[in-house]
N, C-alpha and C. Protein backbone atom coordinates (compact mmCIF):
# COMPACT_ATOMS: atom_id res chain seq x y z
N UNK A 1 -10.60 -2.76 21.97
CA UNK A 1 -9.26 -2.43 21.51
C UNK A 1 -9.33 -1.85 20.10
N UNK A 2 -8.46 -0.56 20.23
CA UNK A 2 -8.56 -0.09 18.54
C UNK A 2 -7.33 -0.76 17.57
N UNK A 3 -8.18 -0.87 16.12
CA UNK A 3 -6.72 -1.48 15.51
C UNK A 3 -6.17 -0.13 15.03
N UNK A 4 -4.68 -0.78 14.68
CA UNK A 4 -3.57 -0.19 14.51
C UNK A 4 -3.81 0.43 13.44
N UNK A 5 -3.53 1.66 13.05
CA UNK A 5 -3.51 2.06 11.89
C UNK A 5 -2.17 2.37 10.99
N UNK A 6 -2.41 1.39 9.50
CA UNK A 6 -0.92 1.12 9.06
C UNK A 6 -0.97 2.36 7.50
N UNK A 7 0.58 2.81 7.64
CA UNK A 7 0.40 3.90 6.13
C UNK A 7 1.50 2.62 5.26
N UNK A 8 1.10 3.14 3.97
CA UNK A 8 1.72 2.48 3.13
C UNK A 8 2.38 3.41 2.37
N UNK A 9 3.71 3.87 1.85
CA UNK A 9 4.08 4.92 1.58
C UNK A 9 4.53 5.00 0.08
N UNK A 10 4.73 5.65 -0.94
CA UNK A 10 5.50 5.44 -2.03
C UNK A 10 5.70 6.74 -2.72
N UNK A 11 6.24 7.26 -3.37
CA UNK A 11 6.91 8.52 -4.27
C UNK A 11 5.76 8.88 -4.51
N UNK A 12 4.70 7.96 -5.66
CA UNK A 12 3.52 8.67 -6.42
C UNK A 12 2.22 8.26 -6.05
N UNK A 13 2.15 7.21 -4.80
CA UNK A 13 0.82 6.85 -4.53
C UNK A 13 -0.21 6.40 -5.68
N UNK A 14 0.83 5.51 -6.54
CA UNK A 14 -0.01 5.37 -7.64
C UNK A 14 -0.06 4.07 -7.91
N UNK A 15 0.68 2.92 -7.68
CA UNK A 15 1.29 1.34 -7.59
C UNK A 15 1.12 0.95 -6.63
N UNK A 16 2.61 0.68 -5.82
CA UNK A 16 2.89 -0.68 -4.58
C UNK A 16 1.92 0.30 -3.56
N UNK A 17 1.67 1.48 -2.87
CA UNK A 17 1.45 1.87 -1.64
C UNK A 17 -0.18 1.16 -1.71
N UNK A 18 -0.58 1.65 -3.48
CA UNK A 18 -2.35 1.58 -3.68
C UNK A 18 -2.73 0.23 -3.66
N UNK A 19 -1.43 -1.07 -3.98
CA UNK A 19 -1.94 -2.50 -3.69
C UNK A 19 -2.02 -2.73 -2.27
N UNK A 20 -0.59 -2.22 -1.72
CA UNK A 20 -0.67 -2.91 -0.31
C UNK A 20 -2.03 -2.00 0.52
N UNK A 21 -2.37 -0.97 0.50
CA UNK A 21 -3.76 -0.20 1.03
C UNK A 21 -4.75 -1.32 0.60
N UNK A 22 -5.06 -1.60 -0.83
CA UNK A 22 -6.26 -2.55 -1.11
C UNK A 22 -6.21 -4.10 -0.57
N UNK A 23 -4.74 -4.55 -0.53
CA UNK A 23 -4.73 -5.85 0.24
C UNK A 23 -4.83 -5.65 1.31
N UNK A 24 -4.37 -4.71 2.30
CA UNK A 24 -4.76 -4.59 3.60
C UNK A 24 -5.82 -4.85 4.13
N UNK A 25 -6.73 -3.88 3.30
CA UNK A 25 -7.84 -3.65 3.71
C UNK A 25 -8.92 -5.28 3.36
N UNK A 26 -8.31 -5.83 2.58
CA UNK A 26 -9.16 -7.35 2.15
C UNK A 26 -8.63 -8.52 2.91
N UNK A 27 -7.34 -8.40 3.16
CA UNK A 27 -6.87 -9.53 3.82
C UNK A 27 -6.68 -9.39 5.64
N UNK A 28 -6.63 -8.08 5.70
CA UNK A 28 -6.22 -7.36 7.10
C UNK A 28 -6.90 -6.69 7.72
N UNK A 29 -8.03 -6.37 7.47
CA UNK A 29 -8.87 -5.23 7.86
C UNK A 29 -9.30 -5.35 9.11
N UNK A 30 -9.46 -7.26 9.55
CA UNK A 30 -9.95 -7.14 11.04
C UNK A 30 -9.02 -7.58 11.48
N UNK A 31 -7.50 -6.86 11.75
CA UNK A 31 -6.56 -6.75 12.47
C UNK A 31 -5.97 -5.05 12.49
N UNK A 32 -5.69 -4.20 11.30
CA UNK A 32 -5.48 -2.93 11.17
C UNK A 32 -6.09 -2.07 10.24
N UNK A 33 -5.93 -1.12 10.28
CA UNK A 33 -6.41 0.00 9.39
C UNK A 33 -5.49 0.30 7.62
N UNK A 34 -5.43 0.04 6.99
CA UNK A 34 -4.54 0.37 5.96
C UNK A 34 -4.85 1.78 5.11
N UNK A 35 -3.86 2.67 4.67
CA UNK A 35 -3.89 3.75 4.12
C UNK A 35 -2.99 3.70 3.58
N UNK A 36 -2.65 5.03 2.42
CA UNK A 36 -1.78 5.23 1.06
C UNK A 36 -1.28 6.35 0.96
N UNK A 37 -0.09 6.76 0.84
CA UNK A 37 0.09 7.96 -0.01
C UNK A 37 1.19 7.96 -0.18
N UNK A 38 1.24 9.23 -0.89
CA UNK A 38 2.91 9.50 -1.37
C UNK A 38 3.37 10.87 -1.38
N UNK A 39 4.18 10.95 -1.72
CA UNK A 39 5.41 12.03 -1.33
C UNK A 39 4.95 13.27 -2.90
N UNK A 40 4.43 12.56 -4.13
CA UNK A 40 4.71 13.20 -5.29
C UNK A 40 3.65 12.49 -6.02
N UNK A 41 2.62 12.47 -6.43
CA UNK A 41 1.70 11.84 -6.92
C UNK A 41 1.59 12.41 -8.70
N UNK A 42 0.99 11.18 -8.86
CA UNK A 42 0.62 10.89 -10.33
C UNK A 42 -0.68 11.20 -10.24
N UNK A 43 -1.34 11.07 -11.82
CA UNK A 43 -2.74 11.58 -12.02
C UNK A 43 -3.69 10.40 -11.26
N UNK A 44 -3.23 9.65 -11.35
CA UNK A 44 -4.41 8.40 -11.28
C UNK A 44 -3.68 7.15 -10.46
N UNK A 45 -4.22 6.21 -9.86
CA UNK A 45 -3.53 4.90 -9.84
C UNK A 45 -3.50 3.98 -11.03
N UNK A 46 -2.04 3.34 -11.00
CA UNK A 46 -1.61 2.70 -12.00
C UNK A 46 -3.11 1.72 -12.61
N UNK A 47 -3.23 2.02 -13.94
CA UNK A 47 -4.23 1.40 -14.46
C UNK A 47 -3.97 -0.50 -14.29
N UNK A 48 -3.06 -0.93 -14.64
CA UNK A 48 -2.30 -2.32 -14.27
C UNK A 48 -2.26 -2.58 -12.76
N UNK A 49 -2.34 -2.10 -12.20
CA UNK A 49 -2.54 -2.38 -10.36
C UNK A 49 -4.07 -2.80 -10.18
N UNK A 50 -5.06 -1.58 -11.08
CA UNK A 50 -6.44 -1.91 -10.87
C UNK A 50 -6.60 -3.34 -11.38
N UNK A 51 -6.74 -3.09 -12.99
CA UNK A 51 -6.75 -4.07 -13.17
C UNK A 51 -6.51 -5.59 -12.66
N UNK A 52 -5.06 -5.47 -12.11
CA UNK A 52 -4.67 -6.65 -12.11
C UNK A 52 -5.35 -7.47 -10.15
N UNK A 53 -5.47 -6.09 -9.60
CA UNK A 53 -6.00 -6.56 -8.25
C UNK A 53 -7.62 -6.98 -8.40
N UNK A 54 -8.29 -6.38 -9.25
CA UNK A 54 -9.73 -6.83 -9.77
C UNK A 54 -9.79 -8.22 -9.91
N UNK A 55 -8.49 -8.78 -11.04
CA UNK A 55 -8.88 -9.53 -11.65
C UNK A 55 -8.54 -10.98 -10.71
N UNK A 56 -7.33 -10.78 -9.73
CA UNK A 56 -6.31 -11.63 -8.90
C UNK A 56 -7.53 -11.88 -7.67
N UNK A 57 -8.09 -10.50 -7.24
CA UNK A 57 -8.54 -10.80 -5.36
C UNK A 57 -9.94 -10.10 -5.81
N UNK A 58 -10.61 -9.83 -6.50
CA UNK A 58 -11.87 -9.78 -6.87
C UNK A 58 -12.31 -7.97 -6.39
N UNK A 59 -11.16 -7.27 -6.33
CA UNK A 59 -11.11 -5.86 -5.55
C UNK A 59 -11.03 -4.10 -6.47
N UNK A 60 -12.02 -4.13 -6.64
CA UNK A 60 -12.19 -2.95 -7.13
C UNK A 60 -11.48 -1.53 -6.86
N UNK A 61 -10.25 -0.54 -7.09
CA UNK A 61 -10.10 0.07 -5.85
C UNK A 61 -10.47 1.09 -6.27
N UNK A 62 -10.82 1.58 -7.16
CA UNK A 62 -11.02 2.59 -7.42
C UNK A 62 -12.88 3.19 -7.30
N UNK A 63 -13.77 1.57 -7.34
CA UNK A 63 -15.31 1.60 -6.44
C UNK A 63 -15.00 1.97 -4.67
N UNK A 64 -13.65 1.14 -5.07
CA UNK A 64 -13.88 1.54 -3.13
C UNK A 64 -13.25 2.72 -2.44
N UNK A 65 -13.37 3.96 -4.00
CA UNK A 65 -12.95 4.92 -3.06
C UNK A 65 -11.05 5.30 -3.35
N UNK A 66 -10.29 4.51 -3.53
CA UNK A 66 -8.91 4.71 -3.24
C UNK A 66 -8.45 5.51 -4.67
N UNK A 67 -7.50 6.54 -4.83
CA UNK A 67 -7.46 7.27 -5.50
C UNK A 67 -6.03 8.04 -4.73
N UNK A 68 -5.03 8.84 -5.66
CA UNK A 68 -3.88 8.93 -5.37
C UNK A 68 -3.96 10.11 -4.29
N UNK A 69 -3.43 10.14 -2.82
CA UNK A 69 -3.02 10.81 -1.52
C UNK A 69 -1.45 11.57 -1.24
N UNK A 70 -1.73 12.25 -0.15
CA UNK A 70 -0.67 12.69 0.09
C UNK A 70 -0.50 12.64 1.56
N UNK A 71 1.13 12.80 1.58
CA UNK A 71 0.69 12.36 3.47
C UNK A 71 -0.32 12.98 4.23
N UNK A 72 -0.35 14.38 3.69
CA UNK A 72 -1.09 15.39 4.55
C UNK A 72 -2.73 15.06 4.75
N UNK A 73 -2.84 13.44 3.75
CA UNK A 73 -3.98 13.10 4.16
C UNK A 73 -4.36 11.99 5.11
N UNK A 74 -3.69 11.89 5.61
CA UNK A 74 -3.25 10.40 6.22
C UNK A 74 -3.52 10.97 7.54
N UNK A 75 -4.83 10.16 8.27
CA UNK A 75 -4.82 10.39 9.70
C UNK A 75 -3.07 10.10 10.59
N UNK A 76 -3.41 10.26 12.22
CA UNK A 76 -2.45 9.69 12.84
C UNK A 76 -2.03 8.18 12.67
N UNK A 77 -0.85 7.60 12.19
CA UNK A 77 -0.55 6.41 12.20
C UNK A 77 -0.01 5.72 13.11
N UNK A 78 0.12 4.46 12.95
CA UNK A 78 1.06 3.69 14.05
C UNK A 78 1.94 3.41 13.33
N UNK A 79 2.14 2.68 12.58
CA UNK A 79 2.89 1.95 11.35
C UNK A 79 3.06 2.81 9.86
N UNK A 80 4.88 3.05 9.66
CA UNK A 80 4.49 3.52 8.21
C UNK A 80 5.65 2.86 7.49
N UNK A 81 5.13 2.29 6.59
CA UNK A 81 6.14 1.60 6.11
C UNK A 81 6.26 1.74 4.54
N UNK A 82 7.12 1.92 3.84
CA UNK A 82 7.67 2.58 2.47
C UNK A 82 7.68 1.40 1.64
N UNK A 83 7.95 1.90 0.51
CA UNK A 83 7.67 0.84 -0.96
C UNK A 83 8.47 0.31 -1.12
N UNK A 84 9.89 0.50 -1.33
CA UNK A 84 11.66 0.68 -1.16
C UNK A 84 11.45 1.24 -2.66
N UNK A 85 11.34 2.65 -2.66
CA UNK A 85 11.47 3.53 -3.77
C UNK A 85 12.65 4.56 -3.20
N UNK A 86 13.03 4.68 -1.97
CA UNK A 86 14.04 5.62 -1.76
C UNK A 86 13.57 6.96 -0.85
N UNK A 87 11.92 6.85 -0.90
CA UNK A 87 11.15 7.94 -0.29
C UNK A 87 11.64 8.22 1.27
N UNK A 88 12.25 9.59 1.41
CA UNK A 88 12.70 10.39 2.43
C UNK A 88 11.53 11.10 2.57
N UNK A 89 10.36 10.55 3.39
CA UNK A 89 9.68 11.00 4.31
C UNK A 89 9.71 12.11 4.67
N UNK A 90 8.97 13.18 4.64
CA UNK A 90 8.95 14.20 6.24
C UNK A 90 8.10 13.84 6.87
N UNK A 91 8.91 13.97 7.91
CA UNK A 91 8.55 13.26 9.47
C UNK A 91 6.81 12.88 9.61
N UNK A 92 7.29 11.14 9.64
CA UNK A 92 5.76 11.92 9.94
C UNK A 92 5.71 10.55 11.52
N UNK A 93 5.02 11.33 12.37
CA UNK A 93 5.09 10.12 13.38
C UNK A 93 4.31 8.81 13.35
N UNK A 94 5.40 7.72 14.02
CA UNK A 94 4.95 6.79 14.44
C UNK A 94 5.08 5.89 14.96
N UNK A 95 4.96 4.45 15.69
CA UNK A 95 5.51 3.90 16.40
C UNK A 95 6.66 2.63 15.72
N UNK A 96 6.25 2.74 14.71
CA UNK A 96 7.49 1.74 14.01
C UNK A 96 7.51 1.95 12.43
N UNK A 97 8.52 2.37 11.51
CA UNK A 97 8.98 2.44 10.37
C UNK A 97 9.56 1.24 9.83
N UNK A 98 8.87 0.95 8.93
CA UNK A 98 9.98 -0.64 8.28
C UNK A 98 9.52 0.14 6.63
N UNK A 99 11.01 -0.56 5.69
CA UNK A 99 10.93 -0.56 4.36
C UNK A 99 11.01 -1.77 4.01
N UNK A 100 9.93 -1.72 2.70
CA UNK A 100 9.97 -3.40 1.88
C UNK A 100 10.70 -3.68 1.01
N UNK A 101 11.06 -2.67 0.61
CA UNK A 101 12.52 -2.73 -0.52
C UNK A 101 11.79 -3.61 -1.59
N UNK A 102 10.49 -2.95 -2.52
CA UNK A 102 9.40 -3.39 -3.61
C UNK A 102 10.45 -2.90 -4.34
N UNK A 103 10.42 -3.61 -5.76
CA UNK A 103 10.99 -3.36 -6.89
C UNK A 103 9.31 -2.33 -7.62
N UNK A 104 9.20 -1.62 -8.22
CA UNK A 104 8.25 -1.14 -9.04
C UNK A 104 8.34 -2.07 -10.24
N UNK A 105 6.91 -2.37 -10.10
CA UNK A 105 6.29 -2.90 -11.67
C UNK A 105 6.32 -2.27 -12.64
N UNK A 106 5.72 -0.94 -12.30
CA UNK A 106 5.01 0.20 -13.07
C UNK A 106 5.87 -0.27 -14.94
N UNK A 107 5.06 -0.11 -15.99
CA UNK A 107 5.43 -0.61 -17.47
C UNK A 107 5.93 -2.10 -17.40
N UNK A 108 5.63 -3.03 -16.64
CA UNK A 108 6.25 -4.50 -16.38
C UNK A 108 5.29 -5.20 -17.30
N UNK A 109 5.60 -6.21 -17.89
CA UNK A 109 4.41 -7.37 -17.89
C UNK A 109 3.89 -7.80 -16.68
N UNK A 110 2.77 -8.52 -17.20
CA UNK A 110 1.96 -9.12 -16.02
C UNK A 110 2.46 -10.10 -15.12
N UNK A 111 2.96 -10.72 -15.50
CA UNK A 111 3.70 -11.73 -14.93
C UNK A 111 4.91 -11.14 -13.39
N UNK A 112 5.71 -9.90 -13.87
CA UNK A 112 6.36 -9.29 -13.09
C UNK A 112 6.14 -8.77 -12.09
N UNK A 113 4.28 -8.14 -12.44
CA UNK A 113 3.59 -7.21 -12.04
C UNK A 113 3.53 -7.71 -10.63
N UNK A 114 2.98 -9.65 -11.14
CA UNK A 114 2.27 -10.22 -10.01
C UNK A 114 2.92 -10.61 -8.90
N UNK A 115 4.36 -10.63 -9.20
CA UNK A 115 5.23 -11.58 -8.65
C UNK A 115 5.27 -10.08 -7.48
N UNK A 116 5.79 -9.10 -7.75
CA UNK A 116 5.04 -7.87 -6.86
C UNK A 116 4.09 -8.06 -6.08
N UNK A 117 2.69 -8.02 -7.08
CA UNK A 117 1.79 -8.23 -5.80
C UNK A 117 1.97 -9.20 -4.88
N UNK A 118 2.57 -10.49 -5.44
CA UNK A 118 2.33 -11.82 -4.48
C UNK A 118 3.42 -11.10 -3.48
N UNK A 119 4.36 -10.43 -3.52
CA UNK A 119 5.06 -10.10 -2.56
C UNK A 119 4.78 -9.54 -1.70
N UNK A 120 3.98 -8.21 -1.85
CA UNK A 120 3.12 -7.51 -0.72
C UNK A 120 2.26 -8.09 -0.25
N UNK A 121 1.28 -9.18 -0.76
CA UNK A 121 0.13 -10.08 -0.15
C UNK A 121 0.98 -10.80 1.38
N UNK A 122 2.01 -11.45 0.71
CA UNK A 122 2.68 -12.17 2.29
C UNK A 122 3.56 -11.08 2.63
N UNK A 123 3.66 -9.80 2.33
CA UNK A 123 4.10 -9.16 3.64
C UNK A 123 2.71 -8.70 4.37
N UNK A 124 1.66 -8.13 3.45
CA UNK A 124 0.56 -8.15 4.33
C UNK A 124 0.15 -8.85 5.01
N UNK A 125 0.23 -9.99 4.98
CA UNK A 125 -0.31 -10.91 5.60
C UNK A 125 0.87 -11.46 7.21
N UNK A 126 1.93 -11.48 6.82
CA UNK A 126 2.91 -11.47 8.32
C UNK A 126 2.58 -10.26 8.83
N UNK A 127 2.13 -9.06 8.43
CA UNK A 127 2.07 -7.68 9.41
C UNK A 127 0.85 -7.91 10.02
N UNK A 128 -0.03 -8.89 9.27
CA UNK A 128 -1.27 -9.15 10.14
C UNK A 128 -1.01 -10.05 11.39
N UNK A 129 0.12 -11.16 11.13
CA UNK A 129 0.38 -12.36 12.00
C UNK A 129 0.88 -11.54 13.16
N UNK A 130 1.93 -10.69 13.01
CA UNK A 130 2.52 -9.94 13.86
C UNK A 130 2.05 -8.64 14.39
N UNK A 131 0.49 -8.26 13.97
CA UNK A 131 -0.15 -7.56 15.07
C UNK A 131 -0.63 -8.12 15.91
N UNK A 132 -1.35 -9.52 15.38
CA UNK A 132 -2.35 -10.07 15.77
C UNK A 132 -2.57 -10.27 17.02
């Protein structure tokens, strides 16, 4: 059986899409596929995302490759689900769309930052329960 392959979507592919891609892939990986991008990208991923996912889940993302996308890079998906930044999509197919309605960290303290990540960790983690 192939796993599902999930997009994670956001305006700049530079924050929430690049955590939930790196938690996916650490907490979820042997249930789906996780990927990133965005609609309008920034130079880099948020330096405070790296950081702070290094320091929280021991995850490098920028050794492992992850770096800011655009949809047009994003294989075929099953799952695409948005940051809740407001991102109007072009079309892109798939079998189910959900939004998380993420507040952006981006310039937050740490503390704010995390309360973010901890939020995407247990949605990652129910999208794992509910492929499973």
């Amino acid at each position: 059986m192939t796993k599902a392959k999930v997009a994670f979507i956001c305006t700049h592919n530079s924050c929430r899409s690049q955590i939930a891609e790196a938690l996916g892939k650490k907490l979820a990986g042997d249930v789906f596929e996780s990927y990133s991008a965005g609609t309008d990208l920034k130079d880099q991923v948020n330096p405070d995302a790296v950081r702070l996912i290094k320091e929280h889940y021991g995850i490098d993302m920028l050794a492992n490759g992850q770096k800011t996308k655009t949809l047009a890079d994003l294989p075929a998906v099953d799952y695409v689900i948005t940051m809740g930044c407001g991102v109007r999509c072009p079309y892109l197919p798939a079998k189910k769309r959900v939004d998380w309605g993420l507040e952006d960290p981006t310039g937050q303290d740490d503390e704010t930052f995390m309360e973010v990540i901890k939020e995407i960790e247990d949605k990652v983690l129910k999208l794992k329960q509910k492929l499973s």
